[in-house]
Protein backbone atom coordinates (compact mmCIF):
# COMPACT_ATOMS: atom_id res chain seq x y z
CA UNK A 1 -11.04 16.42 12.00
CA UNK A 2 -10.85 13.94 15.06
CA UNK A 3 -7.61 11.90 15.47
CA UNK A 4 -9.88 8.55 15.10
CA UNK A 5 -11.01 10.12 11.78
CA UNK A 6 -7.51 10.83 10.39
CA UNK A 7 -6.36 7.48 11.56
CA UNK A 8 -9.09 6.03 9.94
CA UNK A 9 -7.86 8.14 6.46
CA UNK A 10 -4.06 7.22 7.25
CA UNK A 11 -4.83 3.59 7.56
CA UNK A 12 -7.02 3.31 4.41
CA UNK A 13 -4.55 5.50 2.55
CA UNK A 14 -1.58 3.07 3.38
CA UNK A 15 -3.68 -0.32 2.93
CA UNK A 16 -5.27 1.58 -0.78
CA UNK A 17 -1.39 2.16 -1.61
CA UNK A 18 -0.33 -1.08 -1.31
CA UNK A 19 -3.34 -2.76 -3.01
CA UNK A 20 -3.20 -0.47 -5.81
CA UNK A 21 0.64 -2.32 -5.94
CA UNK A 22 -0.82 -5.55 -5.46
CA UNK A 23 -3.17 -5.09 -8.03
CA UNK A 24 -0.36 -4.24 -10.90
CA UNK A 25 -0.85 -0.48 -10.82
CA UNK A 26 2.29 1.48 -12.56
CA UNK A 27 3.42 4.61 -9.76
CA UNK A 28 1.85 6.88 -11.93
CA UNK A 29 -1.48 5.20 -11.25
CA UNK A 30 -1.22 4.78 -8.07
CA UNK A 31 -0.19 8.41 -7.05
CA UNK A 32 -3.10 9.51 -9.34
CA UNK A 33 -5.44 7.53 -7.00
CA UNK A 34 -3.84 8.31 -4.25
CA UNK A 35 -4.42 12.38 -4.83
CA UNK A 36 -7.86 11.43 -5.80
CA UNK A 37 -8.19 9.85 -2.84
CA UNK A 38 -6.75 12.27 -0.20
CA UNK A 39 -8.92 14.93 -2.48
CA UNK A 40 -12.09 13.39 -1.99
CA UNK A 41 -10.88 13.27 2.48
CA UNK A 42 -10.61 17.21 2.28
CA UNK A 43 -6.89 17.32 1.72
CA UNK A 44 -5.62 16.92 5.12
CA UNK A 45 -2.35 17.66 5.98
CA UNK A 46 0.65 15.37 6.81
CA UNK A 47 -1.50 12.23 5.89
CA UNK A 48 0.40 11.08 3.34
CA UNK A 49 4.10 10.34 6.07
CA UNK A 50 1.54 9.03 8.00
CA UNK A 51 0.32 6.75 5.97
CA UNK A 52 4.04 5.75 4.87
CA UNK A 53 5.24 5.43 8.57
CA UNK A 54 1.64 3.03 9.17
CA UNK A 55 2.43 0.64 6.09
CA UNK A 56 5.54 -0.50 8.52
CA UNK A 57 3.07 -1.45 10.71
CA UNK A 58 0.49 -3.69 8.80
CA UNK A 59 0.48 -7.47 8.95
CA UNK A 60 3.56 -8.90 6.69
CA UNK A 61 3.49 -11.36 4.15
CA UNK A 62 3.92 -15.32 6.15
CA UNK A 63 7.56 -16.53 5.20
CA UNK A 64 7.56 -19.55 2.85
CA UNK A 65 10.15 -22.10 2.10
CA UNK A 66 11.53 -22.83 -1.81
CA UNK A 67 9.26 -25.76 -1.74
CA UNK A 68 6.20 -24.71 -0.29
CA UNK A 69 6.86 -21.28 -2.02
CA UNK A 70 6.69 -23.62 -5.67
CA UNK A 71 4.11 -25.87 -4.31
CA UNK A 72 1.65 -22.95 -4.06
CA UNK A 73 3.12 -20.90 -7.19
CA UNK A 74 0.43 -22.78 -9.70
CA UNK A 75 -2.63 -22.06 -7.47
CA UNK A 76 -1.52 -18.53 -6.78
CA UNK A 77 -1.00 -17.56 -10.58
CA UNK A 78 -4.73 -19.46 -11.20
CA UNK A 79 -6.40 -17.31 -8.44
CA UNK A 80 -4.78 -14.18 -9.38
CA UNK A 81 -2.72 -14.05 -5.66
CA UNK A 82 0.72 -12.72 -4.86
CA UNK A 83 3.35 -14.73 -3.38
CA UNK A 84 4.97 -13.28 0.00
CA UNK A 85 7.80 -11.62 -1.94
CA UNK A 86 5.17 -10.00 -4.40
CA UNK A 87 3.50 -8.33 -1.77
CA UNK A 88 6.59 -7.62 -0.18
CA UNK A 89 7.26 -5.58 -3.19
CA UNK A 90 4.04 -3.51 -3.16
CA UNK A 91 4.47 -2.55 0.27
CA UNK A 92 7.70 -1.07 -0.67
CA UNK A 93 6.72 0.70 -3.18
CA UNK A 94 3.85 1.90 -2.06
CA UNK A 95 5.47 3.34 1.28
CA UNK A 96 8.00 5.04 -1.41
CA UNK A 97 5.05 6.69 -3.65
CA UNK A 98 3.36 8.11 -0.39
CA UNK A 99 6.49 9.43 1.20
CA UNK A 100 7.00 11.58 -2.29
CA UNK A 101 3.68 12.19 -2.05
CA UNK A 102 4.05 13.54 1.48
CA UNK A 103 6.82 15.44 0.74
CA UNK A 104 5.25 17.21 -2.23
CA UNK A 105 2.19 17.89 -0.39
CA UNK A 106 3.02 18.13 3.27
């Protein structure tokens, strides 16, 4: 495997970790689709801390103030979007689900 290959897999593994978040997934979900997904790559090694160490490194949610934050709270729950803090929240637990993962699987 080529370093721009497992990049590629360490990136997509992060940014499918935190959408599976985004997207209301329970842990057990997302580590399920996570193993799929690292299956389906051949099961390469160390992808997983990887993957946890590149989250840190992704674009982070814009900062909003109380009133623009409540301004935009009605059109976010009609389209279905997360608020800053929301996906603050599924980056952190998605970083958390791959670093077990990592650990249990190297």
């Amino acid at each position: 495997m080529t370093n721009a290959s497992k990049s590629i897999i360490v990136d997509g593994l992060g940014a499918y970790a935190v959408t599976f978040f985004e997207m209301g997934d329970s842990r057990e979900v997302a580590r399920g689709k996570l193993l799929a997904e690292w299956q389906r790559f051949g099961e390469p090694v160390g992808v997983f801390h990887m993957a946890a160490k590149a989250i840190g490194e992704f674009p982070q949610p814009v900062l909003e103030s109380v009133a623009a934050s409540e301004r935009k709270g009605l059109i976010r729950e009609m389209l279905g979007a997360q608020s800053p803090e929301q996906q603050l929240v599924a980056t952190l637990r998605a970083r958390e689900v791959l670093e077990k993962l990592g650990n249990e699987f190297g």
